[in-house]
Every structure is written in structure tokens, then in C-alpha cells.
C-alpha atoms as a PDB file:
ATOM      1  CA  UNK A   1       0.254   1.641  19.560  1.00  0.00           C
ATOM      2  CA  UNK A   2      -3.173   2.181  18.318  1.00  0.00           C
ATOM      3  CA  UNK A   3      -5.652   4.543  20.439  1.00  0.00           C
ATOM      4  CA  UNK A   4      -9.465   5.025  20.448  1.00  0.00           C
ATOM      5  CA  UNK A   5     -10.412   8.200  19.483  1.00  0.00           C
ATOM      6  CA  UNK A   6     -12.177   8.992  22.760  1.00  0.00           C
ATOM      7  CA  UNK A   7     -10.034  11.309  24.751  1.00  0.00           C
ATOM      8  CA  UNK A   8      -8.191  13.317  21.625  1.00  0.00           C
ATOM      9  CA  UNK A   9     -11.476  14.234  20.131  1.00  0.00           C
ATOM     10  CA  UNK A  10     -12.437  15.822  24.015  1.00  0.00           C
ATOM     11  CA  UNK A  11      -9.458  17.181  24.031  1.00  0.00           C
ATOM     12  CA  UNK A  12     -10.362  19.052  20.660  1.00  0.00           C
ATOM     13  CA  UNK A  13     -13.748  19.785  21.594  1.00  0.00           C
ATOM     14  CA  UNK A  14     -12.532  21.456  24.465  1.00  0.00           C
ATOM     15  CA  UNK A  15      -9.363  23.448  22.981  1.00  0.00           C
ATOM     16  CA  UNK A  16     -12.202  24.061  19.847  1.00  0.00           C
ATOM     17  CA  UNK A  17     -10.523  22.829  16.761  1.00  0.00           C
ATOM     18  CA  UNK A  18     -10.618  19.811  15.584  1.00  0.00           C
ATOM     19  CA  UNK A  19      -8.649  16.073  14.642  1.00  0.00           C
ATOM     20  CA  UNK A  20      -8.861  15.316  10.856  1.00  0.00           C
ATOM     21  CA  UNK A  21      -9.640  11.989   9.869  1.00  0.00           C
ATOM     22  CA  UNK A  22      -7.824  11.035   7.010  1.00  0.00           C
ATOM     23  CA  UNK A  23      -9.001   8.049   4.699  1.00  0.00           C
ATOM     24  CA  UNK A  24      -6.132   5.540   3.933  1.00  0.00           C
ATOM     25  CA  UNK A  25      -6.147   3.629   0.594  1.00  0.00           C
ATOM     26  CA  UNK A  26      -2.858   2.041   0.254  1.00  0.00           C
ATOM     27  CA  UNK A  27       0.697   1.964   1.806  1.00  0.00           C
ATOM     28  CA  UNK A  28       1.187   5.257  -0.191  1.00  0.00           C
ATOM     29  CA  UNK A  29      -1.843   6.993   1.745  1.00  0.00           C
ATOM     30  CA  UNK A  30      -1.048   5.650   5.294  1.00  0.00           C
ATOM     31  CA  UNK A  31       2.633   6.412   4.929  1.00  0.00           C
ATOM     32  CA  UNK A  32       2.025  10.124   3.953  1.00  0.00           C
ATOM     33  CA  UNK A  33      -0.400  10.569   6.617  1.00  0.00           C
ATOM     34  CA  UNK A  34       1.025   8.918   9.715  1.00  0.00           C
ATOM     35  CA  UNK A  35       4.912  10.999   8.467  1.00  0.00           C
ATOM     36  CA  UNK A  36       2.501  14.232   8.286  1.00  0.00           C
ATOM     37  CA  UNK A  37       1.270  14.073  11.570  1.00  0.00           C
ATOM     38  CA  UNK A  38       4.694  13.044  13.291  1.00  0.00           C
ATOM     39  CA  UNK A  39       6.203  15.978  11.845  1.00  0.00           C
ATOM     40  CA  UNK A  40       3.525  18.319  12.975  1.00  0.00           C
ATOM     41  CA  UNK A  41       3.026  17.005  16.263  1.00  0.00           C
ATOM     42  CA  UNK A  42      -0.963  16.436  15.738  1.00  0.00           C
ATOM     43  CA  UNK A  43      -3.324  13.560  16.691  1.00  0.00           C
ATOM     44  CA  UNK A  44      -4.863  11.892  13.589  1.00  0.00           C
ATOM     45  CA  UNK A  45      -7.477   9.280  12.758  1.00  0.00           C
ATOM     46  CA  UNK A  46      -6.900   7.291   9.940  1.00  0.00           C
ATOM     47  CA  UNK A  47     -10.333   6.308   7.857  1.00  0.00           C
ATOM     48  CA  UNK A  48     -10.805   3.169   6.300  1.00  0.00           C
ATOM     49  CA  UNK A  49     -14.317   2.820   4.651  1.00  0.00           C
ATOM     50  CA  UNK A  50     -15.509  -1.011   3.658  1.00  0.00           C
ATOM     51  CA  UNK A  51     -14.328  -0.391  -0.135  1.00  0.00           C
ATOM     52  CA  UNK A  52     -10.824   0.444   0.654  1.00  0.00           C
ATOM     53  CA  UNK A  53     -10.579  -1.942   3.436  1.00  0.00           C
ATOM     54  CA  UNK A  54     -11.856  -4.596   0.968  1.00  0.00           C
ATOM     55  CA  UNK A  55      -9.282  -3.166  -1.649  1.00  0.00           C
ATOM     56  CA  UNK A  56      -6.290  -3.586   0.745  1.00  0.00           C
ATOM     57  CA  UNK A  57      -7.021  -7.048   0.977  1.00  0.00           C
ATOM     58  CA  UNK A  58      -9.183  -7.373   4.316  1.00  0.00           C
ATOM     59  CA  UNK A  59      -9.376  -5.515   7.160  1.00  0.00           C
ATOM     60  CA  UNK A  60      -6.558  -7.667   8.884  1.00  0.00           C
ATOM     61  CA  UNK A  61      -4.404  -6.755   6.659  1.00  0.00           C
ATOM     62  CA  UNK A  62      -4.704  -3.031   7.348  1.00  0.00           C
ATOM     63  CA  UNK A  63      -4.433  -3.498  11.242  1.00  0.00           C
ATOM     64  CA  UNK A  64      -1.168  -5.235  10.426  1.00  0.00           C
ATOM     65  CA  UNK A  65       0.250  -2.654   7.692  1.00  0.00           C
ATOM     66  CA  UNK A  66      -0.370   0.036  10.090  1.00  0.00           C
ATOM     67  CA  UNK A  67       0.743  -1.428  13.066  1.00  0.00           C
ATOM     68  CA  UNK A  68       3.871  -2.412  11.426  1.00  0.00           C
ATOM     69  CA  UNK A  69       4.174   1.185   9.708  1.00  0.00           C
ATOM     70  CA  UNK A  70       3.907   2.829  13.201  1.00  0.00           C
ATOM     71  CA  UNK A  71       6.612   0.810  14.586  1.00  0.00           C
ATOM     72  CA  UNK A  72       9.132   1.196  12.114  1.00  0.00           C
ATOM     73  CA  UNK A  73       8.315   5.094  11.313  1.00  0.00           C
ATOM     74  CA  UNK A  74       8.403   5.888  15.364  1.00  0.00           C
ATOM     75  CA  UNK A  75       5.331   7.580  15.260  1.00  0.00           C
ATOM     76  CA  UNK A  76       4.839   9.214  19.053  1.00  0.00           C
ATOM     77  CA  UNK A  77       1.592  10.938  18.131  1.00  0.00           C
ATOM     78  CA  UNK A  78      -1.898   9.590  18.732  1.00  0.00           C
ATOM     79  CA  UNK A  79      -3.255   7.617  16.180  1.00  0.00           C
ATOM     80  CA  UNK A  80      -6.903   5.927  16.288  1.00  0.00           C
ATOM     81  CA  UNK A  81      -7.392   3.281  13.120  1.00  0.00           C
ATOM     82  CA  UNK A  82     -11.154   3.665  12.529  1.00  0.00           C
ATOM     83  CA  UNK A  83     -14.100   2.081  10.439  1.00  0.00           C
ATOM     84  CA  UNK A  84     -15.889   4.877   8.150  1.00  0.00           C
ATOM     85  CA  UNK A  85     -19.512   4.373   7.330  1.00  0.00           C
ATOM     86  CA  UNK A  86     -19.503   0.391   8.504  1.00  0.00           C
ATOM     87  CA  UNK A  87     -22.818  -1.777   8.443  1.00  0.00           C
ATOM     88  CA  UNK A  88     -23.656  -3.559  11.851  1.00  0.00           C
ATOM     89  CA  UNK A  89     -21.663  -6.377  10.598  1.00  0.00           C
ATOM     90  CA  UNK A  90     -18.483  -4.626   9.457  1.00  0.00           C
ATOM     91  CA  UNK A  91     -18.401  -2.959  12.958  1.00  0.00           C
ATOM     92  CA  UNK A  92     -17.511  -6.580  14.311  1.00  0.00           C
ATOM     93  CA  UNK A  93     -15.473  -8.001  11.731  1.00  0.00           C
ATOM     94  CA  UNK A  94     -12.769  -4.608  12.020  1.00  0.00           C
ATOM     95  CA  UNK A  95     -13.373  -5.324  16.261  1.00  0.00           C
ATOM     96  CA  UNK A  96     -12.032  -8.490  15.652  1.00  0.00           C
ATOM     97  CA  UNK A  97      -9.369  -7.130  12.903  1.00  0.00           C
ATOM     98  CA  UNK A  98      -8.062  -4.937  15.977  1.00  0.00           C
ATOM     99  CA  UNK A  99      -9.284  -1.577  14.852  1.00  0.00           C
ATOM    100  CA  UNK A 100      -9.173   0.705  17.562  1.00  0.00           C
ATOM    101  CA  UNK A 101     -12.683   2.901  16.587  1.00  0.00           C
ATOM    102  CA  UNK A 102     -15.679   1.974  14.498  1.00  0.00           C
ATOM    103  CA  UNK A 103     -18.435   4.040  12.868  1.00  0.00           C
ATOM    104  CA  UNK A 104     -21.885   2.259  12.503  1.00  0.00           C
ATOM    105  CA  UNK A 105     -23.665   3.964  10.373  1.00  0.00           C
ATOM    106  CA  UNK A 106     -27.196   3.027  11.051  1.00  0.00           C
ATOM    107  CA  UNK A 107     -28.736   6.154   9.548  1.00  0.00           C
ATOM    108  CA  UNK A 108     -31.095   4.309   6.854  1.00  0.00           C
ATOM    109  CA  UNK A 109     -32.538   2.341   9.721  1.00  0.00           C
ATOM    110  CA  UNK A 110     -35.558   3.176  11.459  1.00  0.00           C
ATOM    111  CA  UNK A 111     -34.608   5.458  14.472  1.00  0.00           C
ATOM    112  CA  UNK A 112     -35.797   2.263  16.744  1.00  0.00           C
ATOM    113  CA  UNK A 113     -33.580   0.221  14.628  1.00  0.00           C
ATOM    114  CA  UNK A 114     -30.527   2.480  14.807  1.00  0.00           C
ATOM    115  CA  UNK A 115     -30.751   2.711  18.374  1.00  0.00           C
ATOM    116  CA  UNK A 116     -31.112  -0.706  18.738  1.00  0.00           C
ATOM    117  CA  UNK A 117     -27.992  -1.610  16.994  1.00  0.00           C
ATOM    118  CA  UNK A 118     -26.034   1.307  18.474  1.00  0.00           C
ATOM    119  CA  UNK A 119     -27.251   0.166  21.974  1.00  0.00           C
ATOM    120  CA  UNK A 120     -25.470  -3.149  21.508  1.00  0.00           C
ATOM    121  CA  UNK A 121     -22.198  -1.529  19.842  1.00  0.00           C
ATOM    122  CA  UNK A 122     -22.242   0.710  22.580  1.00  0.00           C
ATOM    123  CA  UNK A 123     -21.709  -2.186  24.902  1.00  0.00           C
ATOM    124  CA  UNK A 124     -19.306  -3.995  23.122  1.00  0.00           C
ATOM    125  CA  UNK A 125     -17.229  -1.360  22.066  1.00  0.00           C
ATOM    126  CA  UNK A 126     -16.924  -0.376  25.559  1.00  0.00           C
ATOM    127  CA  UNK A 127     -15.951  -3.608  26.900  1.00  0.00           C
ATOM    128  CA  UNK A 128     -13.415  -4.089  23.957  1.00  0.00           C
ATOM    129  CA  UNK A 129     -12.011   0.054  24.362  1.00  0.00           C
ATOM    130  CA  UNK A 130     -12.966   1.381  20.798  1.00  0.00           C
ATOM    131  CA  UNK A 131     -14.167   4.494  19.977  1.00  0.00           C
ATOM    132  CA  UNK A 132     -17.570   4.665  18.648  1.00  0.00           C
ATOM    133  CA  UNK A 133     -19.505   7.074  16.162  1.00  0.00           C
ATOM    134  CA  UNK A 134     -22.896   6.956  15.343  1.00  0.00           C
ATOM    135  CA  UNK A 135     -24.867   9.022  12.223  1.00  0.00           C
ATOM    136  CA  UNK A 136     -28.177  10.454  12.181  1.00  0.00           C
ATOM    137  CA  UNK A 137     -29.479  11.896   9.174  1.00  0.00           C
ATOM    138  CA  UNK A 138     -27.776  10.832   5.770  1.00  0.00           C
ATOM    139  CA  UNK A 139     -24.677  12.768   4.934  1.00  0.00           C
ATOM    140  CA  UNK A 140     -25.190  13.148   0.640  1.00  0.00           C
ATOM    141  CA  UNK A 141     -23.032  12.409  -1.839  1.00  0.00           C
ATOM    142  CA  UNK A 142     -21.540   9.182  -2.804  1.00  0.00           C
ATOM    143  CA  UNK A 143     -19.728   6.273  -0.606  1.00  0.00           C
ATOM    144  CA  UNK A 144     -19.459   2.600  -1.281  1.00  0.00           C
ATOM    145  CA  UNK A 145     -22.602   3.008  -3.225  1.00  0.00           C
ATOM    146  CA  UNK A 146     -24.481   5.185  -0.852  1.00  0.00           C
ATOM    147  CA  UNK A 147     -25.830   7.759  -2.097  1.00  0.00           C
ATOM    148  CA  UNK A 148     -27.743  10.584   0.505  1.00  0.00           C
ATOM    149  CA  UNK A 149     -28.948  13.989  -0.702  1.00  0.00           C
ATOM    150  CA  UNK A 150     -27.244  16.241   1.901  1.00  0.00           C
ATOM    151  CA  UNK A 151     -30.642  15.918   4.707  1.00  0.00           C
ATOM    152  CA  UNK A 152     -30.176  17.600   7.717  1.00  0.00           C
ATOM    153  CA  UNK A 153     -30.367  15.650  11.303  1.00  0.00           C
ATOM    154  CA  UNK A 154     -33.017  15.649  13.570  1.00  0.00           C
ATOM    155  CA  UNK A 155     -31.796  16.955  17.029  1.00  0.00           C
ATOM    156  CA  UNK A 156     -34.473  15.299  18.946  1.00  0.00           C
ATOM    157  CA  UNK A 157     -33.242  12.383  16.939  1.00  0.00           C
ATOM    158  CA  UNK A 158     -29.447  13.001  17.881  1.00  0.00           C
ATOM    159  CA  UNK A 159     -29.720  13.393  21.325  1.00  0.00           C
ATOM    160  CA  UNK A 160     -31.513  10.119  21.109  1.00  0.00           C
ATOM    161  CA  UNK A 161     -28.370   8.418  19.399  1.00  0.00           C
ATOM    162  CA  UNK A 162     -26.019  10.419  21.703  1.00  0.00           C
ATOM    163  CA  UNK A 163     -27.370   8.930  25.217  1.00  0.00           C
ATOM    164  CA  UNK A 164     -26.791   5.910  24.073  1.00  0.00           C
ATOM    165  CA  UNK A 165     -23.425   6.448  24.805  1.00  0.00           C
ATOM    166  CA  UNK A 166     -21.718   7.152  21.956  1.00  0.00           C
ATOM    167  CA  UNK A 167     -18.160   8.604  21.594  1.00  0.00           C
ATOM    168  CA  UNK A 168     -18.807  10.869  19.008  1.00  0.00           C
ATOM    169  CA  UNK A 169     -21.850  11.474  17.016  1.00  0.00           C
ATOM    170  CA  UNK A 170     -21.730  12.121  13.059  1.00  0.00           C
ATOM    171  CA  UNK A 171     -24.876  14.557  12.063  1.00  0.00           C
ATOM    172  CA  UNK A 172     -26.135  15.438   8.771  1.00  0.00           C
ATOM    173  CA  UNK A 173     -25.718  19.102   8.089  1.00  0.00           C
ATOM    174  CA  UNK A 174     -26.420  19.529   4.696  1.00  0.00           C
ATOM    175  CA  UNK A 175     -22.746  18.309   3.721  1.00  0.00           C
ATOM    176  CA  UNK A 176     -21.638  15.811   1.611  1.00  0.00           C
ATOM    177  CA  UNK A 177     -19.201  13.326   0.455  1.00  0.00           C
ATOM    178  CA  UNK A 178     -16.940  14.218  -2.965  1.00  0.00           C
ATOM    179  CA  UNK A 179     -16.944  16.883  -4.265  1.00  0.00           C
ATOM    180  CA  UNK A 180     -19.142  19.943  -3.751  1.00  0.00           C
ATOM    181  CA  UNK A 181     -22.367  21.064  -6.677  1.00  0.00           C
ATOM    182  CA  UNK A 182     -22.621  24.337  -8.121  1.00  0.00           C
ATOM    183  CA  UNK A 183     -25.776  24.771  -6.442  1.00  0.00           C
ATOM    184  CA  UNK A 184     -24.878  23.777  -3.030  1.00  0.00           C
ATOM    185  CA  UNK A 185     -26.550  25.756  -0.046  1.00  0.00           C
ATOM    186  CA  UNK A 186     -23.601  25.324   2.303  1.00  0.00           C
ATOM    187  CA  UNK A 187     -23.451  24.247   5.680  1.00  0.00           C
ATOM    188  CA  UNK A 188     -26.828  24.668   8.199  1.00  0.00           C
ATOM    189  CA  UNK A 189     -25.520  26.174  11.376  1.00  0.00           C
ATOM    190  CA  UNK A 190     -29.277  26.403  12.507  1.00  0.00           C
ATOM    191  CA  UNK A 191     -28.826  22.755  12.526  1.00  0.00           C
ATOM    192  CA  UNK A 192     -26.043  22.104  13.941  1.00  0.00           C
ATOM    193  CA  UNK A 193     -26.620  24.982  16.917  1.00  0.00           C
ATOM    194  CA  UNK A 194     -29.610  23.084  17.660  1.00  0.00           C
ATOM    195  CA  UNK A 195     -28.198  19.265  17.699  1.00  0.00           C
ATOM    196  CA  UNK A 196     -24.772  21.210  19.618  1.00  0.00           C
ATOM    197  CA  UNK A 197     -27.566  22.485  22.358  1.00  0.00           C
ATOM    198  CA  UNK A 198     -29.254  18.844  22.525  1.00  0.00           C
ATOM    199  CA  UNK A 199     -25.958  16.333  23.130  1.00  0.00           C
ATOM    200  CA  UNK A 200     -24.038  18.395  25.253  1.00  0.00           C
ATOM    201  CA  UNK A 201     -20.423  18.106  25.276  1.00  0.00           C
ATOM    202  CA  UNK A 202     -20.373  15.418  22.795  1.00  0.00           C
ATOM    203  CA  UNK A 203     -17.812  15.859  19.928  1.00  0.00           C
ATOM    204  CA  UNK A 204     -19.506  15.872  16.579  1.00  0.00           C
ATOM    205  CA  UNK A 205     -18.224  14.726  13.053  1.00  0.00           C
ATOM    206  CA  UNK A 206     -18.243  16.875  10.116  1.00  0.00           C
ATOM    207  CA  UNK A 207     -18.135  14.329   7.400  1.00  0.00           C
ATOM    208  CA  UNK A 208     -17.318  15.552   3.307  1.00  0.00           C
ATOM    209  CA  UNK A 209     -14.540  17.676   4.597  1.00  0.00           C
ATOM    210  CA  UNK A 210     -13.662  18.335   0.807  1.00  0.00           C
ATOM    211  CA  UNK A 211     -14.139  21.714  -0.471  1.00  0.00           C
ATOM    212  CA  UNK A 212     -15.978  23.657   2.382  1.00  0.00           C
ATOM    213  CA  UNK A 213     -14.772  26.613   2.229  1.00  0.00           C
ATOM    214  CA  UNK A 214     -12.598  27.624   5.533  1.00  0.00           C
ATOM    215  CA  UNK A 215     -14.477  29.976   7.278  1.00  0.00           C
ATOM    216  CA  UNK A 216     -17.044  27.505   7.360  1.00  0.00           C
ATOM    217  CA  UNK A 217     -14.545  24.969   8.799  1.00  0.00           C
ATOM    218  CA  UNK A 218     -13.647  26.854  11.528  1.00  0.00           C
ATOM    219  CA  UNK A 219     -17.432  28.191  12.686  1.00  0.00           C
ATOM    220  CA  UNK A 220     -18.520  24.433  12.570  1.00  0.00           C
ATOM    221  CA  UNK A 221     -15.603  23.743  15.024  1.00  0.00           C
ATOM    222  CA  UNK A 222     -16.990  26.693  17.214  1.00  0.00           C
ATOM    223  CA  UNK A 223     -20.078  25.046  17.132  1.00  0.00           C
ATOM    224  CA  UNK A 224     -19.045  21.454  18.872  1.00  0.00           C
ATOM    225  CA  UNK A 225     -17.243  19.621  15.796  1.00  0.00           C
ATOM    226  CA  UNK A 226     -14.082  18.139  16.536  1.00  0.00           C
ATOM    227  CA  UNK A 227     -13.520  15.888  13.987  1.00  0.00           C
ATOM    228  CA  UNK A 228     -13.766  16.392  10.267  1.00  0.00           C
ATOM    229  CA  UNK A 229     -13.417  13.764   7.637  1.00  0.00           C
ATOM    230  CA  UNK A 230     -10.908  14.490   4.497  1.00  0.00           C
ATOM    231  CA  UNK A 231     -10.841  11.396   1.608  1.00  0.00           C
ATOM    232  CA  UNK A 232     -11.528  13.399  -1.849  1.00  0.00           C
ATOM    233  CA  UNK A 233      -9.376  16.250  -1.484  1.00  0.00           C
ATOM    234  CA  UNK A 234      -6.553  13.777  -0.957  1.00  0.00           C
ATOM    235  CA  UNK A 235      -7.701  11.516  -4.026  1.00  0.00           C
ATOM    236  CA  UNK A 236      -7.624  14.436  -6.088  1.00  0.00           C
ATOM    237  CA  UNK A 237      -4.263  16.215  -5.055  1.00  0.00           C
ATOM    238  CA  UNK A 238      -2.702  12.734  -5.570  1.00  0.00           C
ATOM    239  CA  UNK A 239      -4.180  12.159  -9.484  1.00  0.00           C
ATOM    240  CA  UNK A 240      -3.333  16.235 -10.407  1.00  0.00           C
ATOM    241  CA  UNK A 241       0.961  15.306  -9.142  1.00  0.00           C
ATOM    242  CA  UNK A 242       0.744  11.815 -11.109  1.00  0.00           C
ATOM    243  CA  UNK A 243      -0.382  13.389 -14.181  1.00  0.00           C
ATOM    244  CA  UNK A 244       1.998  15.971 -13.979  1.00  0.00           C
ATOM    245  CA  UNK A 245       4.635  13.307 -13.680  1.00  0.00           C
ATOM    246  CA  UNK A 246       3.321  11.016 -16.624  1.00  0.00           C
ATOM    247  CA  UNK A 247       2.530  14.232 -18.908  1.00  0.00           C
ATOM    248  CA  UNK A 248       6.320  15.665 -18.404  1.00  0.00           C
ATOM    249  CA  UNK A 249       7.442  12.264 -19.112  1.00  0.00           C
ATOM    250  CA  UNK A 250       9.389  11.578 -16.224  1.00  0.00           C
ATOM    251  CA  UNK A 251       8.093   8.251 -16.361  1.00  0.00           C
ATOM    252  CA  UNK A 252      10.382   7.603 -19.523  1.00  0.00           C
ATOM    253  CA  UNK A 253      13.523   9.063 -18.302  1.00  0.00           C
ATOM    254  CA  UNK A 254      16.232   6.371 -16.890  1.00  0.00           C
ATOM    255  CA  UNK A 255      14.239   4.494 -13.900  1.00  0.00           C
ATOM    256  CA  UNK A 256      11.015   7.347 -13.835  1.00  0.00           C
ATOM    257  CA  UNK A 257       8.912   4.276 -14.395  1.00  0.00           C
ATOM    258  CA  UNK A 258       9.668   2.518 -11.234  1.00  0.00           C
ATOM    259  CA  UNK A 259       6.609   2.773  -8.986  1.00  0.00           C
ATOM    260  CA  UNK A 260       8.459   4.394  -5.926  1.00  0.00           C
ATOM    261  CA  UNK A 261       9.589   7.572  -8.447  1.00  0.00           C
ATOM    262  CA  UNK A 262       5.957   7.055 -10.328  1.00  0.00           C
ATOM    263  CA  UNK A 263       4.059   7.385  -6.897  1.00  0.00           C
ATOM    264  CA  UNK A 264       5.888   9.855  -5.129  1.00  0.00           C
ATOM    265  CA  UNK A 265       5.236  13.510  -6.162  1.00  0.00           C
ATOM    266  CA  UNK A 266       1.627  12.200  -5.484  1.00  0.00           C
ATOM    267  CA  UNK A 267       2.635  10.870  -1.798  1.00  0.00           C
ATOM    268  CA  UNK A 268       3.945  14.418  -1.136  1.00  0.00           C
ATOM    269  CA  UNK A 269       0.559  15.663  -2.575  1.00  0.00           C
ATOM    270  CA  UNK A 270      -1.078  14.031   0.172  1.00  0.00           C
ATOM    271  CA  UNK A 271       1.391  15.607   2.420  1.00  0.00           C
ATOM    272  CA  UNK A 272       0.946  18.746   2.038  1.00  0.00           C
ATOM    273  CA  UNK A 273      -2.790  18.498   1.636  1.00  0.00           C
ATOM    274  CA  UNK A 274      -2.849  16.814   5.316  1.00  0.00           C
ATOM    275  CA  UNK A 275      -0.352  19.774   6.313  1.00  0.00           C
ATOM    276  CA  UNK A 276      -2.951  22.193   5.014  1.00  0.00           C
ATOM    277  CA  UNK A 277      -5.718  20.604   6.217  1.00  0.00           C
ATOM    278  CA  UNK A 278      -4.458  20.264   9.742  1.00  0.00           C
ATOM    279  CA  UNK A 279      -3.306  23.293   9.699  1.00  0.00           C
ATOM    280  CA  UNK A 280      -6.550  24.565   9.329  1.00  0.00           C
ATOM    281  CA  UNK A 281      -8.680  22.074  11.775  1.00  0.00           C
ATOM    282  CA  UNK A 282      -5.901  23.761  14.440  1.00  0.00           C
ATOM    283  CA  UNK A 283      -4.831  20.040  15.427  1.00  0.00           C
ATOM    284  CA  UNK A 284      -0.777  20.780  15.125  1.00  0.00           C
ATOM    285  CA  UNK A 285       1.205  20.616  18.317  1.00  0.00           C
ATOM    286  CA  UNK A 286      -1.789  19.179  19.944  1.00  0.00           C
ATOM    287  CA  UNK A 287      -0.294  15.563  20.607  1.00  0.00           C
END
């Protein structure tokens, strides 16, 4: 049974550490993730941005696959199915789907524009009980084609957003999505001090999880993050065990090329990068 994110992320933001979101791109993914966070008793959020959903074949069909997955695998642990960096009308075609959390991410509107919309999700998602995360200040990087530099929030801005009514409020801290440049500055805790001080006890989202270093992790979930968003790190733990497989040629020996052997050193990539990761966030045994 699906939940909204609401009450494990305040949980977390309380106990400071934090739930990983992990994006899902196939049956692989979701399988690897939901049998990761059985085993280590810890809540999870499973990310579907609009590619991947669209990839999957609609966002109906990943409502069912995971409902269906959840059911059959026994999973006991909380598990929110949420909508990464929607549009406005994405938001209300995954409602529909039977997602149980949405992100709108309204932060190349206008701030009157962003609040607008949010104002209205805000309602609806409360009627409906989703979750509901809002962004201020583009996270950089790229996703689904959009691209931000990294800018950092503006707290007035995000205290703005976060009386709305929000659930949990996504604020752009110099990170970004993929993987990390050379040249990048690292996180701004100024920043994020200042937007902690301005919301209150609202959980905040650390989006571009992938390659911040740990220590960084772990002051940014001292600071009022309690949920941090993991996609890349998985992508590329998955592609490293498949062409391990393929270059050992496993793949040619008796049934290697069957896509259940092909796939599966990569599926336990994913496993033990989730392991890691929650390990890390400080999510296990925290069902």
C-alpha cells in the first residue's frame, strides 16, 4: 500500500537523517530498490521523472507495476511512489495515475506564477492525500532537457513557497543533477542555514544526490534535509556490472544471454548502491 511521503520525511527531519529517493526506470530498478529497503528495514521513495515514466509506458502503468510488485514481494516498509521534477500538468495526470506524492517544479516560473500553481496543488493534493514538493531556485545539471546552472535559492523566496503549505520544499543549493564538474564549489551551507532558519520545521530536498562527498551528506541533513534524491549513481553502478558481464563473456556461455542472467549483476549493483546510500542518509531500521 502506497504512502505519501508526509509523515516519514518528519519523522527524518526530526531523528536528523534522511529518506533517499530512489529513481525507478524499469522492473529491474523498482525490484532492486523496493527488496533493498525490505531487507534493511528503511522507508523509501521511489522517483519517477516524466522521461522514465514516459519510457515505462505511461504513468499508469508504473502505479500498477509497483503496486503489483509490493504485493507479491511483501514489502512492510513505507513506500511513497512520487513525481520528480513534473510540470503543472504532469502533477495531475500521475494524481489521477494513483501516485501517492508529486513534485511541481515551478522554479522557471515567475515567483507569482509558482505560487500560484503551488497554491492550487496545495489544495488538491491535500484533498486527494499526496505528498507535495515544491522547488525554488533551479537545481543545475541536466533532467528531461532541463538544464540549470547550480543557482542558489532565495530564502525570502522559500519561505514564500513553504507557507503555501507544502510537504516538503526542494531548494537550490548549488547542487546538481549527474554527475559532479571538476570545478564544482560544493554545497552552500550559508544557503541552506538561511532557507533552514526561514521555513521552520519543513523537511527540505537535497536533489543530485550523486557524488557529494559524505561529510557533506550528513551536515546538509543537520541542517533540515531529510530527503535526498539518488538516480545517476544508480545508472552508473548498473552500466560498470553489465559491462563487466558482456566483456568476460558471460553472455556467450550456455544461457548468459538470457536477459534475467544479462541484467542481474547490474540489479545487485543497484542493491548495494541503495544499501550504501541508505546506509549513509541513516534511514535503516527506521520503518
Amino acid at each position: 500500500m502506497l504512502v505519501n511521503a508526509k509523515e516519514m520525511l518528519e519523522k527524518a527531519r526530526a531523528g536528523h537523517y534522511a529518506v533517499g529517493q530512489f529513481n525507478i526506470n524499469n522492473l529491474e530498478w523498482t525490484k532492486a530498490i523496493l527488496a533493498t529497503a525490505e531487507e534493511l528495514k528503511s522507508p523509501v521513495i521511489l522517483g519517477v521523472s516524466a522521461g522514465a515514466g514516459k519510457y515505462m509506458c505511461g504513468f499508469n502503468t508504473v502505479v500498477a507495476m509497483v503496486n503489483a510488485m509490493m504485493e507479491t514481494m511483501k514489502i512492510t516498509v513505507p513506500v511513497a511512489l512520487h513525481l520528480d521534477h513534473g510540470t503543472y500538468e504532469q502533477c495531475y495526470s500521475c494524481i489521477e495515475a494513483g501516485f501517492s506524492s508529486v513534485m511541481f517544479d515551478g522554479s522557471h516560473y515567475p515567483i507569482e506564477e509558482n505560487v500560484a500553481k503551488t497554491t492550487e496543488l496545495v489544495q488538491v493534493c491535500a484533498q486527494k492525500g499526496l505528498s507535495l514538493e515544491a522547488e525554488v531556485g533551479a537545481i543545475g545539471g541536466e533532467e528531461d532537457g532541463v538544464v540549470g546552472n547550480g543557482e542558489c535559492a532565495d530564502p525570502a523566496e522559500c519561505k514564500m513557497i513553504a507557507d503555501l503549505g507544502v510537504t516538503m520544499l526542494a531548494a537550490g543549493i548549488g547542487n546538481i543533477h549527474g554527475k559532479y564538474p571538476e570545478n564544482w564549489k560544493g554545497l552552500s551551507f550559508e544557503t541552506l542555514e538561511a532557507v533552514n532558519e526561514q521555513v521552520g520545521e519543513m523537511p527540505l530536498v537535497l536533489h543530485g544526490g550523486t557524488g557529494i562527498p559524505a561529510d557533506m551528506i550528513r551536515r546538509a541533513i543537520e541542517l533540515g534535509v531529510a530527503k535526498i534524491n539518488v538516480n545517476t549513481e544508480c545508472q552508473l553502478a548498473f552500466a560498470a556490472a553489465t559491462r563487466a558481464y558482456v566483456e568476460a563473456g558471460k553472455d556467450l556461455e550456455g544461457k548468459g544471454f538470457d536477459p534475467r542472467k544479462l541484467l542481474l549483476p547490474g540489479t545487485e549493483a543497484i542493491k548495494a548502491t541503495v544499501k550504501e546510500k541508505m546506509e549513509l542518509f541513516g534511514s535503516v531500521g527506521k520503518a
